[in-house]
C-alpha atoms as a PDB file:
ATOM      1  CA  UNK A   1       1.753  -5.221   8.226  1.00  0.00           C
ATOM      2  CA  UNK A   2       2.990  -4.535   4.653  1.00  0.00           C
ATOM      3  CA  UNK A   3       6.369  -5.827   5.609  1.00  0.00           C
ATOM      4  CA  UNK A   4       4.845  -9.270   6.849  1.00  0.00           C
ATOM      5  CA  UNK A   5       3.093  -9.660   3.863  1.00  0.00           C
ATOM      6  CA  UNK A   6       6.349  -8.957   1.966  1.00  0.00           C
ATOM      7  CA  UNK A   7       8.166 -11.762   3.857  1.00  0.00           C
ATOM      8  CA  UNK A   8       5.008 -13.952   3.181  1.00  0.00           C
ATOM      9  CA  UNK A   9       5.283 -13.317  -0.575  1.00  0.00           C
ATOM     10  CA  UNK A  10       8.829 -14.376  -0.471  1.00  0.00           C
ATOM     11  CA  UNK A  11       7.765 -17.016   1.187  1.00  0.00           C
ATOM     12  CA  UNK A  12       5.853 -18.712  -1.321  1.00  0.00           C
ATOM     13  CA  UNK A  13       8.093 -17.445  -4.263  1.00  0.00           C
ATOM     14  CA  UNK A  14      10.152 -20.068  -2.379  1.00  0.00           C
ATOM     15  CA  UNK A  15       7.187 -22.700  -2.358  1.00  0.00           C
ATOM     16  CA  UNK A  16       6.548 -22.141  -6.290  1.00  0.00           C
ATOM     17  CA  UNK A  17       9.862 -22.347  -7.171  1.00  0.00           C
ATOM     18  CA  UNK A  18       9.943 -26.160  -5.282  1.00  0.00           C
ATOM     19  CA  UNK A  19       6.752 -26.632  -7.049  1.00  0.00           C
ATOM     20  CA  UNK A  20       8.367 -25.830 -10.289  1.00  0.00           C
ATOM     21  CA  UNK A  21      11.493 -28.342  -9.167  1.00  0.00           C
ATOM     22  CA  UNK A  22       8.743 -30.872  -8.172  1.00  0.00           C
ATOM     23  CA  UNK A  23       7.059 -30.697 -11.802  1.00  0.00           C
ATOM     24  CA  UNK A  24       9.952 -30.694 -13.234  1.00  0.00           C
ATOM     25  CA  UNK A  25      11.142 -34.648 -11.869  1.00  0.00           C
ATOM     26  CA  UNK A  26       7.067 -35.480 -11.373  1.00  0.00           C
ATOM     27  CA  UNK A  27       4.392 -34.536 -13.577  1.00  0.00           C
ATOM     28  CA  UNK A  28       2.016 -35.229 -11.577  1.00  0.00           C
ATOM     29  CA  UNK A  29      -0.777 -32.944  -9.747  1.00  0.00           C
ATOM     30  CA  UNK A  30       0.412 -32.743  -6.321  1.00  0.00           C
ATOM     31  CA  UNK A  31       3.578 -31.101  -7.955  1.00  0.00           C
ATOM     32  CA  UNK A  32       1.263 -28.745  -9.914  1.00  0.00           C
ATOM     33  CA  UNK A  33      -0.739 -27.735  -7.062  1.00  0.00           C
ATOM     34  CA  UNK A  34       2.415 -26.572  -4.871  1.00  0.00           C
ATOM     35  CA  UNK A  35       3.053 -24.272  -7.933  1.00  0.00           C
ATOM     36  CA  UNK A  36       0.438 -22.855  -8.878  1.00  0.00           C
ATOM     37  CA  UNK A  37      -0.794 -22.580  -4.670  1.00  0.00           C
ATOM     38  CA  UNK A  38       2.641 -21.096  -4.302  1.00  0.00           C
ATOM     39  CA  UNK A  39       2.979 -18.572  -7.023  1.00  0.00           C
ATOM     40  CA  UNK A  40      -0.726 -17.717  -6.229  1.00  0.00           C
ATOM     41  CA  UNK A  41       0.196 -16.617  -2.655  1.00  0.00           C
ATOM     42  CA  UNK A  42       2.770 -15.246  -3.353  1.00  0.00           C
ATOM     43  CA  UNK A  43       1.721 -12.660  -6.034  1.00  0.00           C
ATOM     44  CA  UNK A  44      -0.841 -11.990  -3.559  1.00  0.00           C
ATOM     45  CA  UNK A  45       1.084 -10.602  -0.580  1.00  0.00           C
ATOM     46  CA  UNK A  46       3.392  -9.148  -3.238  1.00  0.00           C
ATOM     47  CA  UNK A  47      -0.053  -7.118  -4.329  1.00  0.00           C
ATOM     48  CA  UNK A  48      -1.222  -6.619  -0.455  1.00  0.00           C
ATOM     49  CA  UNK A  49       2.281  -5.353   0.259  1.00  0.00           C
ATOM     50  CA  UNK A  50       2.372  -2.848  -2.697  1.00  0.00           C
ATOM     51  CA  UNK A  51      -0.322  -1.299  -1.365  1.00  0.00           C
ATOM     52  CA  UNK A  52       2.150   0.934   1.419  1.00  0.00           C
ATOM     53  CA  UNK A  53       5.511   0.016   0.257  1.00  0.00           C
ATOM     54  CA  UNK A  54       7.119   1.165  -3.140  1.00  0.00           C
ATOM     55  CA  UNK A  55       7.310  -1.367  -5.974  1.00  0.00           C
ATOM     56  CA  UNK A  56      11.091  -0.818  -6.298  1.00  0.00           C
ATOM     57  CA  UNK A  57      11.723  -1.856  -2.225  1.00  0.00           C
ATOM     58  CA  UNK A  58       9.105  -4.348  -3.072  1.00  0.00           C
ATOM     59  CA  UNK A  59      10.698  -6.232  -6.002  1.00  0.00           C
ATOM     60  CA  UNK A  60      13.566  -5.861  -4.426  1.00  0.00           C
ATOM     61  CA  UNK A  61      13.138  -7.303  -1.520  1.00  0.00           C
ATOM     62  CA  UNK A  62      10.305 -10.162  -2.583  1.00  0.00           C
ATOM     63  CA  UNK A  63      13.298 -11.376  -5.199  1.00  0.00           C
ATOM     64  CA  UNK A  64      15.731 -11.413  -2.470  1.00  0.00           C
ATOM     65  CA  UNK A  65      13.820 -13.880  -0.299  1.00  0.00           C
ATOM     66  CA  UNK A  66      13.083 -15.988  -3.088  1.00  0.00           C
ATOM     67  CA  UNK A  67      16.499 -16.028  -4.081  1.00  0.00           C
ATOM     68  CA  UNK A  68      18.040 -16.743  -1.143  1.00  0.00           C
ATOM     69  CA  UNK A  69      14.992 -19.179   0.116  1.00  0.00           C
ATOM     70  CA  UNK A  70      15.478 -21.221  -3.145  1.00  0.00           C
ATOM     71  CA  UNK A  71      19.037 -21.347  -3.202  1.00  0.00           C
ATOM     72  CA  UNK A  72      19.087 -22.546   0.484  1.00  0.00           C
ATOM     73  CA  UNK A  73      16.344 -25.451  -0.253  1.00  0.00           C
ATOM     74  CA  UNK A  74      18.157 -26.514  -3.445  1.00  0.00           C
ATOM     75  CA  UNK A  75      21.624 -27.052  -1.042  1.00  0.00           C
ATOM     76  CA  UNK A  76      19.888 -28.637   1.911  1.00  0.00           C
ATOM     77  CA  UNK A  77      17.184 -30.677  -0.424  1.00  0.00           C
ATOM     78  CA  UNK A  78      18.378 -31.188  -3.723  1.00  0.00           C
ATOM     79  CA  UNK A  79      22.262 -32.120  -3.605  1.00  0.00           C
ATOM     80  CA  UNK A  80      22.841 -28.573  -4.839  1.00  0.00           C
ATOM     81  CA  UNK A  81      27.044 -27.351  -4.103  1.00  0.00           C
ATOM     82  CA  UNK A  82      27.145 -26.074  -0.610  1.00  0.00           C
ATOM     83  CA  UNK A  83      30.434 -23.578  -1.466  1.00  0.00           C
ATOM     84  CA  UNK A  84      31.563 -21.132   0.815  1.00  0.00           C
ATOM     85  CA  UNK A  85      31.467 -18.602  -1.982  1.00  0.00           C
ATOM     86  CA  UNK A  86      27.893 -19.161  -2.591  1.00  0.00           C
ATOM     87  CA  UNK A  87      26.790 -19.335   1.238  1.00  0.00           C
ATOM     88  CA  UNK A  88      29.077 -15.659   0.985  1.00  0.00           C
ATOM     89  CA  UNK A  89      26.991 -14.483  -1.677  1.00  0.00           C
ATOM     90  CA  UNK A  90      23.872 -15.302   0.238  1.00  0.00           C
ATOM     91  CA  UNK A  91      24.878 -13.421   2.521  1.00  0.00           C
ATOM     92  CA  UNK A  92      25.102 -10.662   1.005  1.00  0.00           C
ATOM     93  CA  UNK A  93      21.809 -10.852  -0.663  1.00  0.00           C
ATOM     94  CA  UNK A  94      20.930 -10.974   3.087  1.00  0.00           C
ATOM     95  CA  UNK A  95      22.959  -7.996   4.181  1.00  0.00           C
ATOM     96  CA  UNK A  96      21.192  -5.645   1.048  1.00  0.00           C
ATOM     97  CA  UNK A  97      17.514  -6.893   1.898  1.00  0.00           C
ATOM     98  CA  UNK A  98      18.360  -5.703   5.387  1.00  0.00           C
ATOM     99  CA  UNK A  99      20.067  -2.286   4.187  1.00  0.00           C
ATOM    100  CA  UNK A 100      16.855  -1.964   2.101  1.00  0.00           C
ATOM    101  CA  UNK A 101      14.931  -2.722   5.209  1.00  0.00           C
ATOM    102  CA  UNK A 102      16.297  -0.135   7.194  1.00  0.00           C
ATOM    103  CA  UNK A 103      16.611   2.400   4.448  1.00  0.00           C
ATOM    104  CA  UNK A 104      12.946   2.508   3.997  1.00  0.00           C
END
């Protein structure tokens, strides 16, 4: 269970970090509400998760999918360069949350 709420968390790092895009163009409170709901949720299941797994994996791995998650929604939303070399960097983000994973 500890390692769904760590995917959750990442989750809605990835929501928060829109939110903060979405302020950012739109000051208005529909923008601040996917923040602060985001961020919210997300340091939640971060919290829920550190309860079995160690803060190192944790951070780790709740960075990772917010990293990843927000790079991915800034290329397919937000125009952002779609460069092999960063879709090969992703991947390996990918391939080190996994070898975390399975290390653990």
């Amino acid at each position: 269970m500890a390692w769904l709420h760590l995917i959750l968390a990442g989750a809605f790092e990835v929501v928060g970090v829109t939110g903060m895009n979405k302020v950012a163009k739109d000051k208005n409170v529909q923008s601040y509400m996917i923040l602060v709901l985001g961020f919210v949720l997300s340091f939640g299941f971060l919290s829920l998760a550190m309860q079995s797994l160690p803060m190192g994996l944790s951070y780790a791995v709740w960075t990772g999918i917010g990293t990843v998650g927000g790079t991915i929604i800034g290329m397919l939303f937000y125009g952002e360069a779609k460069d092999w070399r960063r879709i090969l960097f992703i991947g390996l983000i990918v391939i080190a949350v996994v070898g975390l994973k399975m290390t653990s």
